[in-house]
C-alpha atoms as a PDB file:
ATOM      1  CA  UNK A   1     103.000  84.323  44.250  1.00  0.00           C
ATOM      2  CA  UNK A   2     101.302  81.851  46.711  1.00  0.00           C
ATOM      3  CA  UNK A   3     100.394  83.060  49.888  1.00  0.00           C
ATOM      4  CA  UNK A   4      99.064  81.487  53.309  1.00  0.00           C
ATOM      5  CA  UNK A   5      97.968  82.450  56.928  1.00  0.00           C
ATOM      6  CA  UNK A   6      98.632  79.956  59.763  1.00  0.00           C
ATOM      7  CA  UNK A   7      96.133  80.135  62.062  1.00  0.00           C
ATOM      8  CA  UNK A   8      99.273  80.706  65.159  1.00  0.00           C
ATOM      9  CA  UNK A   9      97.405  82.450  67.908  1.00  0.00           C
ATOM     10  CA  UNK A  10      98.904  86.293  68.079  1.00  0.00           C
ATOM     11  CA  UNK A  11     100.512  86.799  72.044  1.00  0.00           C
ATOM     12  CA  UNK A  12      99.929  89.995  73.231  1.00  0.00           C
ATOM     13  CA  UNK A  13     102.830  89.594  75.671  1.00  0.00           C
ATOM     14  CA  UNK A  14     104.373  88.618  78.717  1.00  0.00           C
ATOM     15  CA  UNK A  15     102.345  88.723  81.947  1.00  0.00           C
ATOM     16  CA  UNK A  16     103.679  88.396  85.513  1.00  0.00           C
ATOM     17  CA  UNK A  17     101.532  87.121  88.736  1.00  0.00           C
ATOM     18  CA  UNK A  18     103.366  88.175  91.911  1.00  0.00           C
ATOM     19  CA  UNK A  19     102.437  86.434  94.631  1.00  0.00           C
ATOM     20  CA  UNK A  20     103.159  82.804  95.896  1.00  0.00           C
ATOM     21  CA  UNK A  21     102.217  79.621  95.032  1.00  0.00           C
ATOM     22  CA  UNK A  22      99.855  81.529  92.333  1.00  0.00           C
ATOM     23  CA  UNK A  23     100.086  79.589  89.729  1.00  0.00           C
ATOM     24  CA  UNK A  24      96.890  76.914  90.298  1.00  0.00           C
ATOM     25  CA  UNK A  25      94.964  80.490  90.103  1.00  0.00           C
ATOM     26  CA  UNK A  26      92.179  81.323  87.754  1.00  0.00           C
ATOM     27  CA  UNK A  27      94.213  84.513  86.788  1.00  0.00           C
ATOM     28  CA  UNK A  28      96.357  82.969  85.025  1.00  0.00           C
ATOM     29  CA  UNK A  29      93.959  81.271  82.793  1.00  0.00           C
ATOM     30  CA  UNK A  30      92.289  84.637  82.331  1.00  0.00           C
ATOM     31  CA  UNK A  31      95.140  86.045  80.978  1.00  0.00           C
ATOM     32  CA  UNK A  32      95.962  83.108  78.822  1.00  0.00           C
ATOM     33  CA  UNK A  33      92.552  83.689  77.404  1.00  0.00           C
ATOM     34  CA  UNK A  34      93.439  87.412  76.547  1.00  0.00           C
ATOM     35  CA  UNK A  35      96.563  86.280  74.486  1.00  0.00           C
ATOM     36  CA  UNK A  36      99.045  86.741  77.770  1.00  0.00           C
ATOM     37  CA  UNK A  37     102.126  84.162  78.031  1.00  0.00           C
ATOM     38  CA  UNK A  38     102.228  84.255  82.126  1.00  0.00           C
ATOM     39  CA  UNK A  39     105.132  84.277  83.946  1.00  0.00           C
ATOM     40  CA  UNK A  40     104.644  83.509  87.964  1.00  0.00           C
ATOM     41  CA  UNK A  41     106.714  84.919  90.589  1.00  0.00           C
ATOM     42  CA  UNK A  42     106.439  84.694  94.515  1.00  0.00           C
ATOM     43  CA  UNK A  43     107.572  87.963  95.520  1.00  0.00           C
ATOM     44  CA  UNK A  44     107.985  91.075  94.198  1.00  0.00           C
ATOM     45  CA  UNK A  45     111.834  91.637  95.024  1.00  0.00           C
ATOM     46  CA  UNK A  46     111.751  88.569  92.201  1.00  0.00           C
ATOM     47  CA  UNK A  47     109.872  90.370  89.989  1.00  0.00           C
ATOM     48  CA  UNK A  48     111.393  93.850  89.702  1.00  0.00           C
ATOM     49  CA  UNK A  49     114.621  91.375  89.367  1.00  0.00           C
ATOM     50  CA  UNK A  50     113.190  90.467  86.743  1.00  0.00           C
ATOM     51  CA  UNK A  51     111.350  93.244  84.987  1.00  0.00           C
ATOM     52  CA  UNK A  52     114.871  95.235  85.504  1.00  0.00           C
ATOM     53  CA  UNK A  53     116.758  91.700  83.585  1.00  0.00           C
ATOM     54  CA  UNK A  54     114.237  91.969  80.976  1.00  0.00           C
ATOM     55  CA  UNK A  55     112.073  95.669  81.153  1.00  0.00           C
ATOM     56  CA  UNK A  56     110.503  95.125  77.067  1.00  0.00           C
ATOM     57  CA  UNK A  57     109.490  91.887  77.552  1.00  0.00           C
ATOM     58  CA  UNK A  58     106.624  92.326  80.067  1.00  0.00           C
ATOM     59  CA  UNK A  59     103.432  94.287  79.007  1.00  0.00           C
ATOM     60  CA  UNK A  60     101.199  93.361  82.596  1.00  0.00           C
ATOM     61  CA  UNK A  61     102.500  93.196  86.107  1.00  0.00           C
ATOM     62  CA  UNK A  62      99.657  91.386  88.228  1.00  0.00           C
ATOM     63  CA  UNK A  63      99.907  91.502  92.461  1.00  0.00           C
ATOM     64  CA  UNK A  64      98.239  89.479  94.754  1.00  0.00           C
ATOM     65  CA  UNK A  65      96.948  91.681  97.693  1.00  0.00           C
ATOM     66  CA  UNK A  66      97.388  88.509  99.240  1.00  0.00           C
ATOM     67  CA  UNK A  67     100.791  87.667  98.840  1.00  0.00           C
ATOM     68  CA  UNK A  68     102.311  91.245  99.601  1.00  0.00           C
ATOM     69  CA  UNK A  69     102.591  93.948 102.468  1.00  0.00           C
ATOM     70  CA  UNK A  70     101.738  96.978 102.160  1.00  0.00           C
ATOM     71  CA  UNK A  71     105.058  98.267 102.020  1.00  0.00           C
ATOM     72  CA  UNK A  72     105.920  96.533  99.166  1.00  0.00           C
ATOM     73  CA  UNK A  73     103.196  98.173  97.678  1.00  0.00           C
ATOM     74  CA  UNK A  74     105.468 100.934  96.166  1.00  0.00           C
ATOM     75  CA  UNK A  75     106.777  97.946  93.528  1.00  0.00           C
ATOM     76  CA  UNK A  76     103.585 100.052  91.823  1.00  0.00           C
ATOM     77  CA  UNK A  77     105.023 103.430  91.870  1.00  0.00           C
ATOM     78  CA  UNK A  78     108.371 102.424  90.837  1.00  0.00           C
ATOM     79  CA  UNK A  79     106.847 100.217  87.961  1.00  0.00           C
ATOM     80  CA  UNK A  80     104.648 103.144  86.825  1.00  0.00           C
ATOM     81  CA  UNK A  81     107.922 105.455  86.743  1.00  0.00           C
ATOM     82  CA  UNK A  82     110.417 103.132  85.631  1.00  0.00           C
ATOM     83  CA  UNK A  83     108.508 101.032  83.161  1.00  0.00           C
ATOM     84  CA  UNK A  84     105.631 103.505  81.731  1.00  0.00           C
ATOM     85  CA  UNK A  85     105.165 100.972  78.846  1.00  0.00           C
ATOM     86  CA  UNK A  86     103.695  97.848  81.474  1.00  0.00           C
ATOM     87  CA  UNK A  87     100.005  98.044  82.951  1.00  0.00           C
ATOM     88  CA  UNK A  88      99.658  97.181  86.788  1.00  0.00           C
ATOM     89  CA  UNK A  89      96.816  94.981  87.998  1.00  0.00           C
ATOM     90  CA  UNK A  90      95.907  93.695  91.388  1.00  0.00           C
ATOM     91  CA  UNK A  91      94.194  90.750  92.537  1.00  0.00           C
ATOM     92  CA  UNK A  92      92.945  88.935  95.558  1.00  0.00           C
ATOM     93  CA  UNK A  93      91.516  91.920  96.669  1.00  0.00           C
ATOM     94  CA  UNK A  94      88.825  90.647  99.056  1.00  0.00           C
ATOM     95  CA  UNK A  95      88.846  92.116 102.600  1.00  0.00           C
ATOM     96  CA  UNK A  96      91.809  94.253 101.704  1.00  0.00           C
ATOM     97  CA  UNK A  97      90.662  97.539 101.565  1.00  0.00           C
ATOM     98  CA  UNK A  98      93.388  99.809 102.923  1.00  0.00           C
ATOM     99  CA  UNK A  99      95.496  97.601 100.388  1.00  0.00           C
ATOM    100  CA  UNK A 100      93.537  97.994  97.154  1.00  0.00           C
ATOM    101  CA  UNK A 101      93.168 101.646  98.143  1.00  0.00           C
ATOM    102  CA  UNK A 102      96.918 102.262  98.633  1.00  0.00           C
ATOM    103  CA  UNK A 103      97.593 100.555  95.144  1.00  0.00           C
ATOM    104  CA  UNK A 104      95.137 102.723  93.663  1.00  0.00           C
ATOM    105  CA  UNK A 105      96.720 105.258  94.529  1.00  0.00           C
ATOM    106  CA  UNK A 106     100.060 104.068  93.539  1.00  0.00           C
ATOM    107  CA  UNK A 107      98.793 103.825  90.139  1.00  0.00           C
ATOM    108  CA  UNK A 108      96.816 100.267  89.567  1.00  0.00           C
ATOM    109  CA  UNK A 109      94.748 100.432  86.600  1.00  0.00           C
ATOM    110  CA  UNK A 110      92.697  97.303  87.468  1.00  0.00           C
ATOM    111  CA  UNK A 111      91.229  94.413  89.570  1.00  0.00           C
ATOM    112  CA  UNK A 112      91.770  91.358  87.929  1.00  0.00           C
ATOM    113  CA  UNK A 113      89.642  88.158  88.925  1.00  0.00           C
ATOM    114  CA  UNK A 114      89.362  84.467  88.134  1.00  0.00           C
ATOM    115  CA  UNK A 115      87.008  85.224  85.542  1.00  0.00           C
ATOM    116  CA  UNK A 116      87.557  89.263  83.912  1.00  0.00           C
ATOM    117  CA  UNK A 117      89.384  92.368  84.544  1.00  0.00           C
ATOM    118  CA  UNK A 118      87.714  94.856  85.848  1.00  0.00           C
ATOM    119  CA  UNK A 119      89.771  98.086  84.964  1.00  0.00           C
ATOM    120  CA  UNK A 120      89.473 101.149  87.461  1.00  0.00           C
ATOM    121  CA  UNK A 121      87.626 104.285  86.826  1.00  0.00           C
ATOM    122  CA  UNK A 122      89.263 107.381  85.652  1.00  0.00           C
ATOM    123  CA  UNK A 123      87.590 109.540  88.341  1.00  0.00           C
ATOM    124  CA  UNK A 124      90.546 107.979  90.932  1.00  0.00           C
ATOM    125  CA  UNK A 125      93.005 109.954  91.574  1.00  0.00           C
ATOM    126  CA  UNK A 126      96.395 108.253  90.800  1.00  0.00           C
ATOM    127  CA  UNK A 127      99.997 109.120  91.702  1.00  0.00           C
ATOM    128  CA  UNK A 128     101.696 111.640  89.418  1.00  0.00           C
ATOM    129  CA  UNK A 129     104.380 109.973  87.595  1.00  0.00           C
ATOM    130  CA  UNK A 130     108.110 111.557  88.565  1.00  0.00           C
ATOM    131  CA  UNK A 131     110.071 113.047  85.940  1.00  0.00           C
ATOM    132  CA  UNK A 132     113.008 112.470  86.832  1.00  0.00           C
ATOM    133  CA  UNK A 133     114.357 109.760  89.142  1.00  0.00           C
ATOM    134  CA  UNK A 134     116.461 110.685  92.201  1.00  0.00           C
ATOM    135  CA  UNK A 135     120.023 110.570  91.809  1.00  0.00           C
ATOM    136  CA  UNK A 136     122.673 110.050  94.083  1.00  0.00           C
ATOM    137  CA  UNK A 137     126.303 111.536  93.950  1.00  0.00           C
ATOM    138  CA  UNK A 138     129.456 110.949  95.814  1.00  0.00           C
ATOM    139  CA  UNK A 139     130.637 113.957  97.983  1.00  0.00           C
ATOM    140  CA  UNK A 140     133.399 115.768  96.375  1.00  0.00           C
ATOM    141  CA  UNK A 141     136.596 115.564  98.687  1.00  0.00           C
ATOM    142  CA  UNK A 142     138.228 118.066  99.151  1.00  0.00           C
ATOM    143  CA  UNK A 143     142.030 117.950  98.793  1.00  0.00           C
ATOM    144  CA  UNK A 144     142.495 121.069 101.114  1.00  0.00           C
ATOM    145  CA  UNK A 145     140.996 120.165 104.305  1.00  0.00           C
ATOM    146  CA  UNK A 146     142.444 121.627 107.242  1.00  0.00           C
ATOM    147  CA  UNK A 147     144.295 119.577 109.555  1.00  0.00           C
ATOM    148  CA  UNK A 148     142.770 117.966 112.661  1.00  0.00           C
ATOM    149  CA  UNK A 149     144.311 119.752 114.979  1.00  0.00           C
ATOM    150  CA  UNK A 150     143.294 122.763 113.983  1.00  0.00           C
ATOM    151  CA  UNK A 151     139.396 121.658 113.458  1.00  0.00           C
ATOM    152  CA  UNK A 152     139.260 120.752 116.781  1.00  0.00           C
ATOM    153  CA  UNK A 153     140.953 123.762 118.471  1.00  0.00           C
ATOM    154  CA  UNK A 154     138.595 125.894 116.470  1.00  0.00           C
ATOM    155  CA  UNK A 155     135.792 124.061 117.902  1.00  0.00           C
ATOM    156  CA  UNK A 156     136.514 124.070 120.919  1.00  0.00           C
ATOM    157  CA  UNK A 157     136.506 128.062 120.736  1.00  0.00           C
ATOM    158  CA  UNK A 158     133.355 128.225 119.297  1.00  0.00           C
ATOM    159  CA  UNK A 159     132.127 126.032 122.083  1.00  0.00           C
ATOM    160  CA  UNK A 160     133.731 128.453 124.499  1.00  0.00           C
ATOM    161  CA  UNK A 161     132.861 131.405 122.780  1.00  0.00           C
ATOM    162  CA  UNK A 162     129.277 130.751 122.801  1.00  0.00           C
ATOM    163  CA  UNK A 163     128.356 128.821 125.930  1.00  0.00           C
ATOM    164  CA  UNK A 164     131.256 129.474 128.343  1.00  0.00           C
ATOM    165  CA  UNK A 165     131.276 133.156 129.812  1.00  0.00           C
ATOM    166  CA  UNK A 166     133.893 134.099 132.406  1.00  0.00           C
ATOM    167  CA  UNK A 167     131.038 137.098 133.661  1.00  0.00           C
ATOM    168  CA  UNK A 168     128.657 135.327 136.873  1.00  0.00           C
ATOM    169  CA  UNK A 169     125.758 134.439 136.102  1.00  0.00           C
ATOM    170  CA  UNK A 170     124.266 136.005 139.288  1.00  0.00           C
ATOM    171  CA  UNK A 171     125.168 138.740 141.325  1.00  0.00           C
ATOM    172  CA  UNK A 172     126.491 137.886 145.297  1.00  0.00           C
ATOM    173  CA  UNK A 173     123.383 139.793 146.173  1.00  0.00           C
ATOM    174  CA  UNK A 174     121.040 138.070 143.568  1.00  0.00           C
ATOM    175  CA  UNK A 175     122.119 134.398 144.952  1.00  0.00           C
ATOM    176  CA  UNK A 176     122.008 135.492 148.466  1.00  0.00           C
ATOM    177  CA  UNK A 177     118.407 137.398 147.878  1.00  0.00           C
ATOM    178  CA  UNK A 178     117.927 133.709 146.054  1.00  0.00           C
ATOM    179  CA  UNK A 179     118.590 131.613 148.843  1.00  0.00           C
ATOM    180  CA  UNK A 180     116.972 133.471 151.470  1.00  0.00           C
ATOM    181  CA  UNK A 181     120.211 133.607 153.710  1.00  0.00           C
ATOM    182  CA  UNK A 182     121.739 137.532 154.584  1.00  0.00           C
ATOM    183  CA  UNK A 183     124.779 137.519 155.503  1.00  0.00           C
ATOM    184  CA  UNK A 184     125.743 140.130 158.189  1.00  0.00           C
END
């Protein structure tokens, strides 16, 4: 039996850049270099769209300091729980400090820049990954609720019976010793 290799160049995945008008970036011929097909996308409500539409296709989920706020920083945090299989990268990082320190936080593994990837050290402290992912349930109803009326008679009598009191508050002596006036 005959057999051949093709020299076809091996893809180590999908890559997404998240941040706008990205695409005329070094980054993305960085990751072209490393074997990456890149995907671009200008903000990252697009991209967890689409990392949600298509979660194995994606292996590395780049941001651009640059192109997000800080509160959409948490894209990280929900990628890292959601998605445990992609890595998360940030670039653009320059005089964004409180933003690069906030993603590493979030769970960023590294910087990358128009020429390498720089991945963080493991002496950061990153976010703990959640087990378990909140969930939300509808409030049973319940078939025996008692009628109106009586829920608001009943509070009404709690009102009454806790901050209405038929007693005086002060004594006729106490008020008049209060306002200074004796009456003869």
């Amino acid at each position: 039996m005959l057999s051949a290799t093709l020299p076809i160049p091996k893809s180590t995945g999908h890559a997404m850049i998240v941040g706008a008008a990205l695409s005329d970036s070094g980054a993305g011929e960085v990751l072209n270099q490393m074997g990456y097909e890149v995907d671009f996308r200008d903000d990252p409500y697009a991209a967890m769209l689409e990392l949600c539409r298509r979660p194995l296709v994606f292996r590395t989920l780049v941001l651009s300091l640059a192109a997000t706020y800080r509160d959409e920083l948490s894209i990280i945090a929900t990628v890292r729980r959601r998605f445990p299989h992609l890595t998360v990268w940030v670039m653009h990082t320059d005089g964004r400090q409180a933003a690069l320190a906030e993603a590493m936080r979030l769970g960023a593994e590294a910087i990358l820049t128009d020429d390498a990837v720089y991945p963080f050290t493991d002496d950061v402290p990153a976010m703990p990954a959640v087990n378990k992912p909140l969930q939300f349930r509808p409030v049973p109803v319940q078939n025996d609720a008692p009628p109106e009326k009586y829920v608001a008679a009943t509070a009404t009598a709690e009102y009454d019976r806790h901050y209405v009191s038929n007693e005086p508050v002060l004594s006729a002596d106490e008020l008049r010793a209060l306002l200074g006036d004796e009456m003869t």
